[in-house]
N, C-alpha and C. Protein backbone atom coordinates (compact mmCIF):
# COMPACT_ATOMS: atom_id res chain seq x y z
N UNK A 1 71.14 120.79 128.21
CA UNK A 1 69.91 121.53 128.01
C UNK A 1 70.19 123.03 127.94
N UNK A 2 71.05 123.51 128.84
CA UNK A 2 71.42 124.91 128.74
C UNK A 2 71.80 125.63 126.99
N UNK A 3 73.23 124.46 126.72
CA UNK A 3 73.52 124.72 125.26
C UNK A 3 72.74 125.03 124.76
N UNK A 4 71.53 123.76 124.56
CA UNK A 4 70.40 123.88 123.42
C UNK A 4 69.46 124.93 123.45
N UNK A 5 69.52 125.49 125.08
CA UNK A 5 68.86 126.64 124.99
C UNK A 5 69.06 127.95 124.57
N UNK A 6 70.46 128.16 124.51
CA UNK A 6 70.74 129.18 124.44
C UNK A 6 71.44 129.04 122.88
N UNK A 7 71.33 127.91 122.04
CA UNK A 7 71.54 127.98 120.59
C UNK A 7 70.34 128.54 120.54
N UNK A 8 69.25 128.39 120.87
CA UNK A 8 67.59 128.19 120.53
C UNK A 8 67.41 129.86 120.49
N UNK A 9 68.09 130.60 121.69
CA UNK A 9 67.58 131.47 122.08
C UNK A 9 68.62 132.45 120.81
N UNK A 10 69.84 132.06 120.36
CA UNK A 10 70.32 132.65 119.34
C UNK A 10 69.52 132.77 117.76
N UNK A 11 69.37 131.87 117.79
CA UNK A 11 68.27 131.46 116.67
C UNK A 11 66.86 132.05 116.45
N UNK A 12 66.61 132.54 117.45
CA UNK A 12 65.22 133.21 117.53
C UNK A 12 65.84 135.31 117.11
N UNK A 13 67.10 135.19 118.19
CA UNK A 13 67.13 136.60 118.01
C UNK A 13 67.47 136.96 116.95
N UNK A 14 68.19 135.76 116.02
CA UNK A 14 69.07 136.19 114.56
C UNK A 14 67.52 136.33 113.40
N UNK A 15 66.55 135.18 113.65
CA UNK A 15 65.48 135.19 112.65
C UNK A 15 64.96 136.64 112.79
N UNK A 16 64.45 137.49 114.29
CA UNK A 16 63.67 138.41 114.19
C UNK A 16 64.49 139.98 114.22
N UNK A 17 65.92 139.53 114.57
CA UNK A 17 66.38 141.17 114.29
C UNK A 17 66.96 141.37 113.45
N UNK A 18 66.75 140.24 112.53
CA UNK A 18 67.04 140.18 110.85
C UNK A 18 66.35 141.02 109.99
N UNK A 19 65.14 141.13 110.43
CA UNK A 19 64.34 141.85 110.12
C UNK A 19 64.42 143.11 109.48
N UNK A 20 65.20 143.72 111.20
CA UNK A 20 65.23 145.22 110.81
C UNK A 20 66.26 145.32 110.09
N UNK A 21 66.12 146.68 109.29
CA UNK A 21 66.93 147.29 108.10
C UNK A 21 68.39 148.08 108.85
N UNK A 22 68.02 148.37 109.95
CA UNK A 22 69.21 148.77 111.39
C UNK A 22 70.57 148.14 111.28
N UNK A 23 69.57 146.54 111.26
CA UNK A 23 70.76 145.31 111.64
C UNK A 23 70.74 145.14 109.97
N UNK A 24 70.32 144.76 109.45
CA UNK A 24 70.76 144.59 107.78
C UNK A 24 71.71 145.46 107.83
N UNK A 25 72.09 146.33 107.64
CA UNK A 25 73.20 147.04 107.30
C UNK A 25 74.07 147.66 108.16
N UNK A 26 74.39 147.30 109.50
CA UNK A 26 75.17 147.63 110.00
C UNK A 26 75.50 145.81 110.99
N UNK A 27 74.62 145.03 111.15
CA UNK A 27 75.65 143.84 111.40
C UNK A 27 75.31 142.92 109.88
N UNK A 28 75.51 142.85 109.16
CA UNK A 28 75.31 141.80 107.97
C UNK A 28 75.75 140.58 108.89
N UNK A 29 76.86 140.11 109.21
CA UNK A 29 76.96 138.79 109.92
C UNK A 29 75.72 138.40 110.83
N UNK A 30 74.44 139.27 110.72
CA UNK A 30 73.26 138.53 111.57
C UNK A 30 72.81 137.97 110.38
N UNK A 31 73.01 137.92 109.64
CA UNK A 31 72.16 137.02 108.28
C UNK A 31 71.27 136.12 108.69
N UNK A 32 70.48 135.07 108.38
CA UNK A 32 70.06 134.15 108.92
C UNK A 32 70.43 133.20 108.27
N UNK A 33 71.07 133.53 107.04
CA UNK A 33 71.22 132.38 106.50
C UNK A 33 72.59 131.81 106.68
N UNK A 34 73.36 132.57 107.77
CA UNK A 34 74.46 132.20 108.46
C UNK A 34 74.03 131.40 109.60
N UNK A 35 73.09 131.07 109.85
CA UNK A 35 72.79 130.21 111.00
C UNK A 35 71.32 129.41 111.06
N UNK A 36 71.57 128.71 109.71
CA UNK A 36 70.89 127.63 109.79
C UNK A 36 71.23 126.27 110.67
N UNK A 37 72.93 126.04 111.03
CA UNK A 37 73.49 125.70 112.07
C UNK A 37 72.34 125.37 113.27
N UNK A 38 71.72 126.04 113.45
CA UNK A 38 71.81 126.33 114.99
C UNK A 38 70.27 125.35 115.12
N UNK A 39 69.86 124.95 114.08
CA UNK A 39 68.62 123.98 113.92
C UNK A 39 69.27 122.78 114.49
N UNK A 40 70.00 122.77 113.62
CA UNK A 40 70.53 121.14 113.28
C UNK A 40 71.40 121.22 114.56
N UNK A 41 72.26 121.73 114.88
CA UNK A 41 72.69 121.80 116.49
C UNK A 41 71.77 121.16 117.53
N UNK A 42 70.58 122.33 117.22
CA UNK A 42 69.31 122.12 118.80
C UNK A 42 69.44 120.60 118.78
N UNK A 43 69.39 120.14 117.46
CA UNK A 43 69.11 118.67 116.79
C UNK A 43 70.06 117.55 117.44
N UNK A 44 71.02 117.69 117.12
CA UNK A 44 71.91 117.06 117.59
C UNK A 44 71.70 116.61 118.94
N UNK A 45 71.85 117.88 119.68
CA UNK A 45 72.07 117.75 121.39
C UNK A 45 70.56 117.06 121.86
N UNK A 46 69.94 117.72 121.15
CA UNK A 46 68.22 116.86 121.79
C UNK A 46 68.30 114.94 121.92
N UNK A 47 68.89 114.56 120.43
CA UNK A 47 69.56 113.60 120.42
C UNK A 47 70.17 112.84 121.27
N UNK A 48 71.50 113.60 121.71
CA UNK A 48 72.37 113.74 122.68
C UNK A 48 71.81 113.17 123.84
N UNK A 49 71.01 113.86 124.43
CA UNK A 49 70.01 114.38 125.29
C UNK A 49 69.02 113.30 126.08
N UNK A 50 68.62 112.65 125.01
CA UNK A 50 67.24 111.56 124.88
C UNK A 50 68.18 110.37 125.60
N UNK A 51 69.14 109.72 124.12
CA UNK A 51 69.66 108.69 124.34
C UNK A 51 71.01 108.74 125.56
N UNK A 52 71.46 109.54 125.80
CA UNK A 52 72.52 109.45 127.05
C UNK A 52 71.84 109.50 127.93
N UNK A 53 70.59 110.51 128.62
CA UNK A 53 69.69 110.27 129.57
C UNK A 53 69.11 108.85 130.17
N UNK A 54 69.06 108.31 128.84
CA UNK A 54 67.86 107.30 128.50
C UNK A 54 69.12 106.11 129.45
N UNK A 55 70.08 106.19 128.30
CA UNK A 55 71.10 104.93 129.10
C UNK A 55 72.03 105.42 130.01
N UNK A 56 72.03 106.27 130.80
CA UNK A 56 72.75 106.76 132.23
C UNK A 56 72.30 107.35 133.22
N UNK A 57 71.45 108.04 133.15
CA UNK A 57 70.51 109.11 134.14
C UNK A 57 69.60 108.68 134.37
N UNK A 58 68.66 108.15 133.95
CA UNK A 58 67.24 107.49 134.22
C UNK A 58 67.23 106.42 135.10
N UNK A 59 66.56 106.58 136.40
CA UNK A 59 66.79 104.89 136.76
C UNK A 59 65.55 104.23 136.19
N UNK A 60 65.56 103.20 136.73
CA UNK A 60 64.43 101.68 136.40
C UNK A 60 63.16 102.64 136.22
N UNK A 61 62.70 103.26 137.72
CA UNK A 61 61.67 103.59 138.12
C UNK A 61 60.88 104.91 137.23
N UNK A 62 62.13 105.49 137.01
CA UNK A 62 61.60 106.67 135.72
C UNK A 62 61.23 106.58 134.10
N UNK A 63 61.53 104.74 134.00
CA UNK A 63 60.95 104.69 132.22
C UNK A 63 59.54 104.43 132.65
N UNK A 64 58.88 104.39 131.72
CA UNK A 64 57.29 103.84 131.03
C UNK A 64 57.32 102.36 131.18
N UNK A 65 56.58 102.34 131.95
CA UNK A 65 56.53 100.80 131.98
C UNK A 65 55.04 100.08 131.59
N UNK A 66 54.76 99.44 131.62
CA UNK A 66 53.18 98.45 131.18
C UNK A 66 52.34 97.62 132.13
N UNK A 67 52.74 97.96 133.43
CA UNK A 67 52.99 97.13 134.44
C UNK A 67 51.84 96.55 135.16
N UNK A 68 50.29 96.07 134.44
CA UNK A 68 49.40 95.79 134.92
C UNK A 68 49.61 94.31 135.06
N UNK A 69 50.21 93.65 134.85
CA UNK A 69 50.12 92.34 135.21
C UNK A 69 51.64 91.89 136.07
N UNK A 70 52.29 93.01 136.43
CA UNK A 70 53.23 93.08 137.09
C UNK A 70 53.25 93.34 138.88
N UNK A 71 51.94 94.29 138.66
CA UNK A 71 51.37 95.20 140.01
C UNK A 71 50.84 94.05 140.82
N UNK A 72 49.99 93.13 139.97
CA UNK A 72 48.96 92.33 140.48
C UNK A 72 49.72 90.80 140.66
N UNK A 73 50.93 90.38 140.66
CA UNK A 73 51.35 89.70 140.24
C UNK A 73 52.32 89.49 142.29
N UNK A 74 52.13 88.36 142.58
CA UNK A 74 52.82 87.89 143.90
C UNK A 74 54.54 88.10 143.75
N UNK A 75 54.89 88.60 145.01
CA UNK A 75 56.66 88.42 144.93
C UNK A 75 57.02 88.04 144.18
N UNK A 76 57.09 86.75 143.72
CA UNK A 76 57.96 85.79 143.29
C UNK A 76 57.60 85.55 141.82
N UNK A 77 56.52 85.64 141.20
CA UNK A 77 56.13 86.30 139.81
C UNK A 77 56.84 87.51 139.74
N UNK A 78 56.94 88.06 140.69
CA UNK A 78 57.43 89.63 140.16
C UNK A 78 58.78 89.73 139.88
N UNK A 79 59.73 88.67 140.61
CA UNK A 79 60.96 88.53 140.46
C UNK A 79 61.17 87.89 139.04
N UNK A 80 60.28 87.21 138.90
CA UNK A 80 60.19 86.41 137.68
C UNK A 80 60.08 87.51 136.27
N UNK A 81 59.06 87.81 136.45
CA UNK A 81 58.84 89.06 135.44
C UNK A 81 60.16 90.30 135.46
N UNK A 82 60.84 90.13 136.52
CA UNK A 82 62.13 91.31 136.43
C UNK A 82 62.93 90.63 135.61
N UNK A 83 63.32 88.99 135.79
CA UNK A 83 64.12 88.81 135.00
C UNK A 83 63.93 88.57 133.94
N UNK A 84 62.97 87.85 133.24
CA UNK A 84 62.55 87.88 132.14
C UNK A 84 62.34 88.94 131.35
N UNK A 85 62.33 90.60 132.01
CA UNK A 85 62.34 91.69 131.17
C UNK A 85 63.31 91.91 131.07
N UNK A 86 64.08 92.03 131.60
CA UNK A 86 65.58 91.84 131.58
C UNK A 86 66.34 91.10 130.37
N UNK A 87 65.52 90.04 130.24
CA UNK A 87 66.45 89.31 128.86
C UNK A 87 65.94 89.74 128.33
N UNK A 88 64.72 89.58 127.77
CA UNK A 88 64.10 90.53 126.46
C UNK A 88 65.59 91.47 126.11
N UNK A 89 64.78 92.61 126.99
CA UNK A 89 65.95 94.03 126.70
C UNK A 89 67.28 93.75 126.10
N UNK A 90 67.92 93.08 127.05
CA UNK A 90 69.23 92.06 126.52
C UNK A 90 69.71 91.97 125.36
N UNK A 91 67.89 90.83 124.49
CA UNK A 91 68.21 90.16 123.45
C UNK A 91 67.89 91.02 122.61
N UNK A 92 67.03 91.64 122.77
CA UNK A 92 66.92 92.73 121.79
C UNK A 92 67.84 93.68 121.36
N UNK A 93 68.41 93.91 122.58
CA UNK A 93 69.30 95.35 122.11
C UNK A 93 70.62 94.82 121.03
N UNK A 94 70.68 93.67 121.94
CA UNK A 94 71.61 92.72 121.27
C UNK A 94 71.64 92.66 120.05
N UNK A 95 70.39 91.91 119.63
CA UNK A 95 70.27 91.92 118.15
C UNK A 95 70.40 93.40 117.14
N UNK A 96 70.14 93.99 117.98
CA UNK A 96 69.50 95.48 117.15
C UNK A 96 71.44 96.23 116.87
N UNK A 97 72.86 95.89 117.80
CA UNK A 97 73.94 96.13 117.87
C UNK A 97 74.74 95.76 116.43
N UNK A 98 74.31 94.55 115.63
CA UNK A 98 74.61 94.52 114.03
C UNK A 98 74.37 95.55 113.23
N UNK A 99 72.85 95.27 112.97
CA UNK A 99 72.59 96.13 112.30
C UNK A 99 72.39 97.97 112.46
N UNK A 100 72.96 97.94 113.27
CA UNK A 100 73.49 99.31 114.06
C UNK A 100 74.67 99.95 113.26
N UNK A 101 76.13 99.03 113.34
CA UNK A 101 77.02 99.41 113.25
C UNK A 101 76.83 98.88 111.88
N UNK A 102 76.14 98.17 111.31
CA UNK A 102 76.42 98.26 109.61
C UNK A 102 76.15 99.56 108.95
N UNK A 103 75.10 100.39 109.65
CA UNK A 103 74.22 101.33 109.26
C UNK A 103 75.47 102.29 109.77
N UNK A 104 76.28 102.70 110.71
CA UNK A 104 77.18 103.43 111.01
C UNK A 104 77.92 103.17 109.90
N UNK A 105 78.79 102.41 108.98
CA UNK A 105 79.59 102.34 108.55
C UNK A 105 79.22 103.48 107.21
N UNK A 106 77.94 103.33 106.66
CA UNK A 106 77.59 104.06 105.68
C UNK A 106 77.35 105.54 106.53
N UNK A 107 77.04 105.76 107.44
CA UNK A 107 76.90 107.20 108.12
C UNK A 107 78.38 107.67 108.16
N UNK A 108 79.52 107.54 108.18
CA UNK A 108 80.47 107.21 108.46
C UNK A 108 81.07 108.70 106.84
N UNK A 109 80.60 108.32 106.19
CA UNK A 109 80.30 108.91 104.89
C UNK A 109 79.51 110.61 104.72
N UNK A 110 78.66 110.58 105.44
CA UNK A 110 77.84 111.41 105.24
C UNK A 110 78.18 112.63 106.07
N UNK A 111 78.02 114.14 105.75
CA UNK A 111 78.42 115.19 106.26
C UNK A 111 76.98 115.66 106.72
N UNK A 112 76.80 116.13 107.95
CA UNK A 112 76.17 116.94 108.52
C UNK A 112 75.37 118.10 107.26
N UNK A 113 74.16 118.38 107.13
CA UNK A 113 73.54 119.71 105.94
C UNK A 113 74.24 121.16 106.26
N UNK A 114 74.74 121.46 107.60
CA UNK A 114 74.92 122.45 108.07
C UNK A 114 75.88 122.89 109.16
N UNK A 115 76.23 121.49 110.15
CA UNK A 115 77.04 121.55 111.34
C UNK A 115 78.44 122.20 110.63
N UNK A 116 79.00 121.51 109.69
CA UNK A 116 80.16 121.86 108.90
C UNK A 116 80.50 123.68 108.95
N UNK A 117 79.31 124.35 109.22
CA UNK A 117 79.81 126.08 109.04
C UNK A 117 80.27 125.80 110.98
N UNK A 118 79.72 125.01 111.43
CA UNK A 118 80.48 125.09 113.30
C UNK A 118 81.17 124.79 113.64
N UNK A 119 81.54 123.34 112.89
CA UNK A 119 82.58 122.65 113.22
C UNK A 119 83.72 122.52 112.34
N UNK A 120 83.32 122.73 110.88
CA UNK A 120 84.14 122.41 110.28
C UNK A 120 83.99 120.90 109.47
N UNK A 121 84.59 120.38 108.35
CA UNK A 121 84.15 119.17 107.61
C UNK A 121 84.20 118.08 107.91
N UNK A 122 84.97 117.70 109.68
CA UNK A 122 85.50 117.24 110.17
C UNK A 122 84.36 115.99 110.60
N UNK A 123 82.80 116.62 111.21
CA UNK A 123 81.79 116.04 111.73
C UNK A 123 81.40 115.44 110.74
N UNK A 124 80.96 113.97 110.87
CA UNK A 124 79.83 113.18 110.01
C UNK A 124 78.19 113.23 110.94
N UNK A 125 77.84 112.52 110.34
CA UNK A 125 76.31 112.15 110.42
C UNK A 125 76.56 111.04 111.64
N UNK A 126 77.52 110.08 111.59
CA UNK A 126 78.08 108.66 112.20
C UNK A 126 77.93 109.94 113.86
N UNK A 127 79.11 110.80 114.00
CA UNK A 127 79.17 111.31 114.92
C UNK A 127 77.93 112.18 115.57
N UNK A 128 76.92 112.36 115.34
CA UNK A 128 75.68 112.81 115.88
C UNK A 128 75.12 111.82 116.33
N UNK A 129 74.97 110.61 115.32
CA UNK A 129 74.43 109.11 116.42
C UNK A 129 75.20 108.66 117.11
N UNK A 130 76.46 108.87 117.59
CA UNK A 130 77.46 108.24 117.83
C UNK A 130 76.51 107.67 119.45
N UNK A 131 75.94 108.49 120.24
CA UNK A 131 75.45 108.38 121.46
C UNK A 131 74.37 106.98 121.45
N UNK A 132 74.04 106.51 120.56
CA UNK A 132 72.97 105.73 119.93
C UNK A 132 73.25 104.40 120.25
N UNK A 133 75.38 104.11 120.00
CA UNK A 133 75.76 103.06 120.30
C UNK A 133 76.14 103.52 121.59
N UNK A 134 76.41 104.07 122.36
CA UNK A 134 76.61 103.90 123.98
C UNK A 134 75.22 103.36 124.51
N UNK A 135 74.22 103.77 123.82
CA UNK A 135 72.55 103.62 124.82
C UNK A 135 72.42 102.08 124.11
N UNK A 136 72.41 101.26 123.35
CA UNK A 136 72.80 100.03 122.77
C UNK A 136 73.49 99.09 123.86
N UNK A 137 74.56 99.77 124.67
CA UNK A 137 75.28 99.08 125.58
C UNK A 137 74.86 99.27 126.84
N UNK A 138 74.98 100.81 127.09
CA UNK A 138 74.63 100.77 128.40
C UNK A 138 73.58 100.20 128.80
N UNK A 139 71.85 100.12 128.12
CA UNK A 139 70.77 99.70 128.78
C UNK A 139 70.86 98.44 129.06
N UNK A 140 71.36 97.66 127.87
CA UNK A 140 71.55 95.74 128.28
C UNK A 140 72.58 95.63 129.53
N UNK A 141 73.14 96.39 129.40
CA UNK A 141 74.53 96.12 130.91
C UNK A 141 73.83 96.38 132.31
N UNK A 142 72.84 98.03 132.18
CA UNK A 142 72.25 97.88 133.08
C UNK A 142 71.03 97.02 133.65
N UNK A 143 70.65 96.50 132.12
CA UNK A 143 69.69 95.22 132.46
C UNK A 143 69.97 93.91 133.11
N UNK A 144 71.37 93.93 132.57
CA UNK A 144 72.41 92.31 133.04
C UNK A 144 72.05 92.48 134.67
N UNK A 145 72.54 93.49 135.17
CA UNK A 145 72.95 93.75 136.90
C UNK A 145 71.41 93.79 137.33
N UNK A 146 70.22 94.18 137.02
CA UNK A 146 69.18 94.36 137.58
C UNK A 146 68.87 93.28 137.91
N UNK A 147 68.98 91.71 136.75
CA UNK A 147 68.87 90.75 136.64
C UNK A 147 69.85 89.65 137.25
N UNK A 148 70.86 90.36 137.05
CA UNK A 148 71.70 89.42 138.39
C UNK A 148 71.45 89.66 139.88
N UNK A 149 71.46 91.03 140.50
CA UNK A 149 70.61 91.73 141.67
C UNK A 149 69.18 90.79 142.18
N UNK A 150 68.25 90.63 140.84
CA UNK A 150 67.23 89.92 141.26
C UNK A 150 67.45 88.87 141.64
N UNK A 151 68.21 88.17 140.81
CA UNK A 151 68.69 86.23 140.97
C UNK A 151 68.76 86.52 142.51
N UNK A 152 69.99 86.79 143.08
CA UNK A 152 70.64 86.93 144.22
C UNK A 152 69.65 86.99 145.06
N UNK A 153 69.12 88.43 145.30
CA UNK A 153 67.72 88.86 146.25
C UNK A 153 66.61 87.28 146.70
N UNK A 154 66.10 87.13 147.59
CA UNK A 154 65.41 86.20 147.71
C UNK A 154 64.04 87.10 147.67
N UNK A 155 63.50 88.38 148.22
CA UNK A 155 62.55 88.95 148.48
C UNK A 155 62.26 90.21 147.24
N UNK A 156 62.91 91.54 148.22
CA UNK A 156 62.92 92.16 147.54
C UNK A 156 63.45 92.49 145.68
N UNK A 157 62.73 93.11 145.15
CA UNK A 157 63.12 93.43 143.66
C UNK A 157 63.90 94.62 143.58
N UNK A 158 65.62 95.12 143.52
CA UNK A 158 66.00 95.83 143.36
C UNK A 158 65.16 96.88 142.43
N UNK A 159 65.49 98.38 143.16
CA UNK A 159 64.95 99.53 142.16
C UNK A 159 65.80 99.78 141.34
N UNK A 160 67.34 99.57 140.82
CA UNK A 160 67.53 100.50 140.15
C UNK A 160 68.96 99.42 139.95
């Protein structure tokens, strides 16, 4: 978050002291059109950001959940309903891991509009989602253990 802030905060000072005729001609390297970069950067890391959060930092208790028939629902329904969300997630993510990496293979191809003046020609498009397939894995893995945790438990429903 810091990075992105302080690309953000570059990006703001290059658009408005572009302006002046001061900096026009005595820093030309403030151009703005030298740092269109710094969009597609914020971009990236927000990215970054969402999906690594999403599958490492977040526990159980901090997603969105739907949970009206969960609340109202006795112990042992509730254990029930843990595991059964649990596979869902599973099967889904599961399924969704094909056509993932088919779609990588063609990203695989594609150059960044702008990262290339930061990094160099080196970055694809593949490597900005790259975080996309870790959150693919990590959430079903952490779903597996919530769901094995529950099996085990006779009472309580593990938090996390």
């Amino acid at each position: 978050m810091g990075l992105m802030f302080l690309t953000f905060i570059v990006q703001i000072f290059v658009r408005y002291s572009a302006r002046a005729d001061v900096v026009r001609q005595n820093a030309p390297f403030l151009d703005p059109a030298n740092f269109g970069w710094t969009l597609e950067f914020c971009l990236l890391l927000w990215v970054w950001i969402v999906f690594a959060g999403g599958a490492f930092v977040l526990k159980r208790s901090d997603h969105v959940t739907f949970d009206l028939f969960y609340d109202s629902a006795k112990p042992k329904a509730r254990r029930w309903l843990t595991i059964i969300g649990a596979v869902v997630i599973i099967v889904a993510f599961g399924l969704a891991i094909a056509p993932t990496i088919d779609k990588f293979h063609i990203l695989r191809l594609k150059r960044t509009a702008t990262l290339s003046q930061l990094f160099g020609d080196w970055i694809r498009v593949r490597d900005v989602y790259f975080v996309f397939i870790l959150f693919l894995i990590a959430v079903p893995l952490r779903s597996a253990w919530i769901a094995l945790r529950t099996l085990r438990q006779r009472h309580d429903i593990p938090e996390q």
